[in-house]
PDB file of N, CA and C in Angstrom:
ATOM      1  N   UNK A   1      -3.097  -3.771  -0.709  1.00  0.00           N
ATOM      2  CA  UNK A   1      -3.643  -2.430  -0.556  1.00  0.00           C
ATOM      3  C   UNK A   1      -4.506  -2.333   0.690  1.00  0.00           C
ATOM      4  N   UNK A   2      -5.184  -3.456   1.489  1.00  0.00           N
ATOM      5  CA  UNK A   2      -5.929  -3.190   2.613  1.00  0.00           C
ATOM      6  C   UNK A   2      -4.926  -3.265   3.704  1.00  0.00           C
ATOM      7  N   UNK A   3      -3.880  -3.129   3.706  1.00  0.00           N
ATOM      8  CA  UNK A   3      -3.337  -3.033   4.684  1.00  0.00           C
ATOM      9  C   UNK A   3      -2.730  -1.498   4.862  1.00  0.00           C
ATOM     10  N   UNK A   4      -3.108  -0.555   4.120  1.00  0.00           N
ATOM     11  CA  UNK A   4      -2.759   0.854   3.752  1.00  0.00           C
ATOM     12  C   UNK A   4      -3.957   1.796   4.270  1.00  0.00           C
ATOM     13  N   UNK A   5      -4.373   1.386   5.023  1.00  0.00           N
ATOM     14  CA  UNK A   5      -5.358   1.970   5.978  1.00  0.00           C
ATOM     15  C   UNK A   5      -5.029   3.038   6.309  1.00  0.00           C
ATOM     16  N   UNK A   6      -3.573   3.101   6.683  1.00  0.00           N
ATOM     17  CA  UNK A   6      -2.927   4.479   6.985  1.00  0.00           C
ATOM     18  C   UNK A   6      -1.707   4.276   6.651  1.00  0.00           C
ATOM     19  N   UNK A   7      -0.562   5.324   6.022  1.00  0.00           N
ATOM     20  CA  UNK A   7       0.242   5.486   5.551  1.00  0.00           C
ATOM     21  C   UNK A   7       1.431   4.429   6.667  1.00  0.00           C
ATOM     22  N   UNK A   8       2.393   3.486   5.954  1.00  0.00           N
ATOM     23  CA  UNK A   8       3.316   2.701   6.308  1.00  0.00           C
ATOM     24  C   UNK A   8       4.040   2.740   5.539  1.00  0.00           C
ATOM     25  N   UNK A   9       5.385   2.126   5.841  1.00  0.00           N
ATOM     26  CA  UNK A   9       6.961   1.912   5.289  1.00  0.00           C
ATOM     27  C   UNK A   9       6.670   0.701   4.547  1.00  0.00           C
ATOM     28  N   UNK A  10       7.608   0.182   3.829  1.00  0.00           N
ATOM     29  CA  UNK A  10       7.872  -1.370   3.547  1.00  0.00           C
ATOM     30  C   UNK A  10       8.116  -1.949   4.752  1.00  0.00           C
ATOM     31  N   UNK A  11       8.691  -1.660   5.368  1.00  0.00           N
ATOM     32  CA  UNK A  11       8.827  -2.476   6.591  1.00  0.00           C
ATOM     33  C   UNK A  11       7.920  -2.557   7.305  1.00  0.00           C
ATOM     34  N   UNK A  12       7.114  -1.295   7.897  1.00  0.00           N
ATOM     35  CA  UNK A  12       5.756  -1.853   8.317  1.00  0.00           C
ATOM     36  C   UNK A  12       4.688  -3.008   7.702  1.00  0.00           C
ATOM     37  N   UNK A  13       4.556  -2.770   6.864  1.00  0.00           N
ATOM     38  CA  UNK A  13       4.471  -3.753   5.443  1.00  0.00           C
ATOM     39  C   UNK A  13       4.880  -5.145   6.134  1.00  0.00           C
ATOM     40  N   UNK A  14       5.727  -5.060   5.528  1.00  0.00           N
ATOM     41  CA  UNK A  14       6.473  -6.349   6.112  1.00  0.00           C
ATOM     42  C   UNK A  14       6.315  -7.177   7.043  1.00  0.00           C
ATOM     43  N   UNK A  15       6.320  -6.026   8.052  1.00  0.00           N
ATOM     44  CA  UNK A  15       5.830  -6.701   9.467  1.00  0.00           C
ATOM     45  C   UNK A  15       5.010  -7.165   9.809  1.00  0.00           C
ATOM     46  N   UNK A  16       3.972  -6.659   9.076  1.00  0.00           N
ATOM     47  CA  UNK A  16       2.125  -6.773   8.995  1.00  0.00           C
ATOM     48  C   UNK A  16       1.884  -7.805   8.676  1.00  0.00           C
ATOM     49  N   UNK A  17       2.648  -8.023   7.270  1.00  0.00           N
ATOM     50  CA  UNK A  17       1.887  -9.644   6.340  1.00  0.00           C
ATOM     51  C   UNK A  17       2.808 -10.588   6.347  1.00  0.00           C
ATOM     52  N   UNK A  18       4.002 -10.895   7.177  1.00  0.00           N
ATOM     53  CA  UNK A  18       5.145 -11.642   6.878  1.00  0.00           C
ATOM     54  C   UNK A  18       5.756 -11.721   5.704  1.00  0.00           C
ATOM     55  N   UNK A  19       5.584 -10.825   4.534  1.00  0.00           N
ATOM     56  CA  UNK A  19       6.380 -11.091   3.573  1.00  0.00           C
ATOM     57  C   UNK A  19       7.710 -10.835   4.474  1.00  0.00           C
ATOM     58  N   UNK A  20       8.326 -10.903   3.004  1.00  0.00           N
ATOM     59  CA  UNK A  20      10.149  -9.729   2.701  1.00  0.00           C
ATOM     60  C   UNK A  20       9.917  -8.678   2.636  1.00  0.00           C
ATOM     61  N   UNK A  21      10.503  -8.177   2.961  1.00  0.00           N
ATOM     62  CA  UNK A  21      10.372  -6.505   2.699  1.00  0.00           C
ATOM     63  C   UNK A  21      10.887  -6.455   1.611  1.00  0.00           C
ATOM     64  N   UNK A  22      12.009  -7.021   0.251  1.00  0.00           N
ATOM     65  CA  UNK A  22      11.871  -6.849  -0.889  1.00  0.00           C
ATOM     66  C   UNK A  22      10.795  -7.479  -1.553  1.00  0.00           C
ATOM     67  N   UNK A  23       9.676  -8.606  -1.315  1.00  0.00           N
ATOM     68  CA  UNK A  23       8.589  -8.724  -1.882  1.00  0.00           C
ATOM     69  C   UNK A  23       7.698  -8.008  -1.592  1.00  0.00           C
ATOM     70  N   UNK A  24       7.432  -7.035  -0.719  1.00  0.00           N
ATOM     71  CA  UNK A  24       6.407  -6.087  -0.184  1.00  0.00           C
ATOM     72  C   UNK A  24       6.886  -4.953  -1.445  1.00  0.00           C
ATOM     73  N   UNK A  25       8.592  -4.552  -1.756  1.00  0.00           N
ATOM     74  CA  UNK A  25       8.673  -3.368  -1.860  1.00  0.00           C
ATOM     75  C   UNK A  25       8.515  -3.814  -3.694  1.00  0.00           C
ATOM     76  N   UNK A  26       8.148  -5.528  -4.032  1.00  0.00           N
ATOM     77  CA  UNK A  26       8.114  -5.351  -5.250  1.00  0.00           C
ATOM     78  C   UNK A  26       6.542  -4.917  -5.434  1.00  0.00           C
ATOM     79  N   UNK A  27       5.665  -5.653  -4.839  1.00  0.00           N
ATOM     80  CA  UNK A  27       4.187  -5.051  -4.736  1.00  0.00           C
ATOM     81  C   UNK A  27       3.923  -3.830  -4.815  1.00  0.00           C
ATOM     82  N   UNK A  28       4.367  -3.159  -3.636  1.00  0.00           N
ATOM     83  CA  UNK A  28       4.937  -1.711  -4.071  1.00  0.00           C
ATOM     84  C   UNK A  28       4.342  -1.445  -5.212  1.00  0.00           C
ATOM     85  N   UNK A  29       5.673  -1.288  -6.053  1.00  0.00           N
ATOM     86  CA  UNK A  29       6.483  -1.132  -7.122  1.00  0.00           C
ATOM     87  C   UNK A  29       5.368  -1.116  -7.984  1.00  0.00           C
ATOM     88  N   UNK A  30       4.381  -2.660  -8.297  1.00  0.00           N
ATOM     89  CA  UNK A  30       3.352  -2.673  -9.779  1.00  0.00           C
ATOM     90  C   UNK A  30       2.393  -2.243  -8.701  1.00  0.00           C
ATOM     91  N   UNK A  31       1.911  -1.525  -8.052  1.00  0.00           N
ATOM     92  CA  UNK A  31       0.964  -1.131  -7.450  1.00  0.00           C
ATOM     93  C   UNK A  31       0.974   0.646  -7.694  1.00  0.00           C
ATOM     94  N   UNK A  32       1.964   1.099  -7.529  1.00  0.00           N
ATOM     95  CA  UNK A  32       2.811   2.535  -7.732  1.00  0.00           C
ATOM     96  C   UNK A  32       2.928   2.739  -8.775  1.00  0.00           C
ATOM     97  N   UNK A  33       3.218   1.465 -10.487  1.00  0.00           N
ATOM     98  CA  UNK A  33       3.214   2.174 -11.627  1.00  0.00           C
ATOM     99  C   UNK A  33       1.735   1.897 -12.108  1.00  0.00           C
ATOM    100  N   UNK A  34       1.150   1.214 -11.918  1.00  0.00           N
ATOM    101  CA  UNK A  34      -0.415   0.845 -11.909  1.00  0.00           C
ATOM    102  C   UNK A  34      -1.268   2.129 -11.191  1.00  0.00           C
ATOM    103  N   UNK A  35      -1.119   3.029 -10.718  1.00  0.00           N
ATOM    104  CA  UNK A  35      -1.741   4.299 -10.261  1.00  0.00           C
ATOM    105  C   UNK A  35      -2.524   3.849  -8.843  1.00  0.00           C
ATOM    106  N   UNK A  36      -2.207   2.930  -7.824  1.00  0.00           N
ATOM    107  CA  UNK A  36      -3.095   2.344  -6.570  1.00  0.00           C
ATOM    108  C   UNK A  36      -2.402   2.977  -5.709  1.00  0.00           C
ATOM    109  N   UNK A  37      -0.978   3.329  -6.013  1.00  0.00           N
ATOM    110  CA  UNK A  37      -0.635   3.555  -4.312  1.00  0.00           C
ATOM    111  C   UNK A  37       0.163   4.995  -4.709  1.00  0.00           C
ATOM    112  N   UNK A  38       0.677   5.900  -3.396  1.00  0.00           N
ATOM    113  CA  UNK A  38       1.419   6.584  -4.105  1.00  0.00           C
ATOM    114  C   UNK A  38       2.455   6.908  -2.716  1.00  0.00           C
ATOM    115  N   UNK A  39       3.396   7.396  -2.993  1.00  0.00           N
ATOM    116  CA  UNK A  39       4.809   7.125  -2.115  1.00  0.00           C
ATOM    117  C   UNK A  39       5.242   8.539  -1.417  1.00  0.00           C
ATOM    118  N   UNK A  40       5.615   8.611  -0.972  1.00  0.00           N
ATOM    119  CA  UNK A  40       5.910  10.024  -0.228  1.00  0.00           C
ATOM    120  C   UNK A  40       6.840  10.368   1.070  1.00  0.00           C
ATOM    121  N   UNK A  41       8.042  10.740   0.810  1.00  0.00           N
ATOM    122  CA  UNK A  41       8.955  10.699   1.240  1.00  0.00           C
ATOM    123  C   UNK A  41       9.008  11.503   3.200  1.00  0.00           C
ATOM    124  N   UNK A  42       9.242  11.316   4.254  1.00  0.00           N
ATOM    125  CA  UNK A  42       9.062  11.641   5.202  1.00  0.00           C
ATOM    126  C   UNK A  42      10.232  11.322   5.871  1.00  0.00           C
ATOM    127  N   UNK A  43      11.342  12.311   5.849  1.00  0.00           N
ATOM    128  CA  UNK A  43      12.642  12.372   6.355  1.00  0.00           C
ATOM    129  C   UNK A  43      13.565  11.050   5.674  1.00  0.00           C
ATOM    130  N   UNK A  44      13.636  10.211   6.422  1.00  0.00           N
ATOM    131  CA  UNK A  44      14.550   8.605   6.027  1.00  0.00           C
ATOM    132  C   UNK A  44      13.295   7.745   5.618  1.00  0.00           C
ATOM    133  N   UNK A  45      12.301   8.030   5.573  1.00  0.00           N
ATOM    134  CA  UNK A  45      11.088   6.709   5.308  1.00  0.00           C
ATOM    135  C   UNK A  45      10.400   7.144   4.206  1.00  0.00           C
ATOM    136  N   UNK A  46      10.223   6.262   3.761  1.00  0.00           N
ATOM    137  CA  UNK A  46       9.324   6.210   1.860  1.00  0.00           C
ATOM    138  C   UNK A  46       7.624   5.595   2.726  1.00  0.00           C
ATOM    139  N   UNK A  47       6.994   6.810   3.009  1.00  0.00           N
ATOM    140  CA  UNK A  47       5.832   5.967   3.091  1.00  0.00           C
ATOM    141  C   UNK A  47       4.489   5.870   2.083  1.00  0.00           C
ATOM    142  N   UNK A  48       3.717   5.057   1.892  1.00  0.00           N
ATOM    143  CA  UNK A  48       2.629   4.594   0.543  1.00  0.00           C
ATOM    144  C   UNK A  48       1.419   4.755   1.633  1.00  0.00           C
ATOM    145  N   UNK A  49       0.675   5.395   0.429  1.00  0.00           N
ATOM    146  CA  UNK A  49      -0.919   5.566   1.035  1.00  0.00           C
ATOM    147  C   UNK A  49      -1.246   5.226  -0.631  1.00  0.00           C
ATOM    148  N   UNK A  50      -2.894   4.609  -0.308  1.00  0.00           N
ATOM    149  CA  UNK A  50      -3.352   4.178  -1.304  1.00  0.00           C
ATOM    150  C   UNK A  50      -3.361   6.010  -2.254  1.00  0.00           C
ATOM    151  N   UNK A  51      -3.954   5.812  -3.450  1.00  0.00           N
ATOM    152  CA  UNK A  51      -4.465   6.781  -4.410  1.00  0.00           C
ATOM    153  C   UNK A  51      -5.887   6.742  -4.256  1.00  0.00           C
ATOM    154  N   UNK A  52      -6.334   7.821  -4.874  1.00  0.00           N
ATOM    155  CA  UNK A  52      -7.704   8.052  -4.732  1.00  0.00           C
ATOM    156  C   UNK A  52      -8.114   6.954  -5.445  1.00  0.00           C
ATOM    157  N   UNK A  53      -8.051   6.278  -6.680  1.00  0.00           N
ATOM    158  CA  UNK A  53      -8.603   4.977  -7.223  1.00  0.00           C
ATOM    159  C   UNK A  53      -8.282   3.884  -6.699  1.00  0.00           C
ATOM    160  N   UNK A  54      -7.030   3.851  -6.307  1.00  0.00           N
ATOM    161  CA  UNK A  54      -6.707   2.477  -4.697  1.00  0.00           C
ATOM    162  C   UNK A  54      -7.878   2.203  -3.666  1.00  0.00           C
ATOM    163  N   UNK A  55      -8.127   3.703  -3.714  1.00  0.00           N
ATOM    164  CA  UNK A  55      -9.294   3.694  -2.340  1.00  0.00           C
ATOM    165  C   UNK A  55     -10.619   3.792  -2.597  1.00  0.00           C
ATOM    166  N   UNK A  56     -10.664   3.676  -3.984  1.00  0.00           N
ATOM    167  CA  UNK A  56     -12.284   3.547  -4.658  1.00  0.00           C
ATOM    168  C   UNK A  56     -12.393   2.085  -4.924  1.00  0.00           C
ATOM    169  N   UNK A  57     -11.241   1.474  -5.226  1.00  0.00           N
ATOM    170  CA  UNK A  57     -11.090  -0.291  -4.995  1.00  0.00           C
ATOM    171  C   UNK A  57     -11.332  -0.925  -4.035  1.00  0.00           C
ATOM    172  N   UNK A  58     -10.523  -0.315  -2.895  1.00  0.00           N
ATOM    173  CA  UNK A  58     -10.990  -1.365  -1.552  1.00  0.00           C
ATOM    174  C   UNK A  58     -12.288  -1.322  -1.495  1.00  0.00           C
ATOM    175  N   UNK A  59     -12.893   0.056  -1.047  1.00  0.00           N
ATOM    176  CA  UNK A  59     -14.004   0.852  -1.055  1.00  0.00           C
ATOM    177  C   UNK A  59     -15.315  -0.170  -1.414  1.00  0.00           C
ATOM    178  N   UNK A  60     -15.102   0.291  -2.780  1.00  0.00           N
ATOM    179  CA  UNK A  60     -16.223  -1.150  -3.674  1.00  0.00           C
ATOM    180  C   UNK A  60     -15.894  -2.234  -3.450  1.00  0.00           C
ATOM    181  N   UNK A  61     -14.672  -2.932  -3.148  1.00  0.00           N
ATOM    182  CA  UNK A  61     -14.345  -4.307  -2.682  1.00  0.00           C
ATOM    183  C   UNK A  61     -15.032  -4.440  -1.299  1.00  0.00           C
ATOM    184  N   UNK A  62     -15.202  -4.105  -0.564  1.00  0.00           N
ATOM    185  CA  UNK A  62     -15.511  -4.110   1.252  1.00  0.00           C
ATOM    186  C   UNK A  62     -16.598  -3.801   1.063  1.00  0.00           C
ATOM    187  N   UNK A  63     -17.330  -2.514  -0.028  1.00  0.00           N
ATOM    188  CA  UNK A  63     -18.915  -2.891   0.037  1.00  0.00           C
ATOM    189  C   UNK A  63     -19.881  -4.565  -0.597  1.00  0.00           C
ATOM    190  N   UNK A  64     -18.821  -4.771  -1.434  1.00  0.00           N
ATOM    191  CA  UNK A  64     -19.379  -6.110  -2.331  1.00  0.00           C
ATOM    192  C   UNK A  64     -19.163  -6.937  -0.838  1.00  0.00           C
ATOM    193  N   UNK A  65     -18.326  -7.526  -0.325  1.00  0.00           N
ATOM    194  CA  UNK A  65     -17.949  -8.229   0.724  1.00  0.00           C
ATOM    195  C   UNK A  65     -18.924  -8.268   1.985  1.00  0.00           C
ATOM    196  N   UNK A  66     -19.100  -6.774   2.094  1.00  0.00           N
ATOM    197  CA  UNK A  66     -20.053  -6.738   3.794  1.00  0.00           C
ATOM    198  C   UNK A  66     -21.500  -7.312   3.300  1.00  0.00           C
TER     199      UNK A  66
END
């Protein structure tokens, strides 16, 4: 999810963290039925931005951290 800074593909994804792009798009997947991310279609590309509780996670995660 910290890599959703701003809306990306699986493949951006992909590119970012060296997964697969089918292990990115399974993360995805329990991240999307878990209510963290949410998907949104933009011509040929499926792109994911966190959810408002995705982003209350990092959020409190990065304040505990700094």
């Amino acid at each position: 999810m910290a890599e959703l800074d701003a809306p990306a593909s699986t493949t951006d994804l992909a590119r970012r963290t060296g997964l697969s792009a089918g292990g990115v798009s399974q993360h995805l997947t329990a991240l999307r039925d878990a209510g963290l991310v949410d998907a949104h279609r933009t011509g040929r590309y499926v792109l994911y931005v966190r959810s408002r509780i995705g982003e209350a996670l990092v959020t409190e995660n990065g304040d505990r951290l700094g």
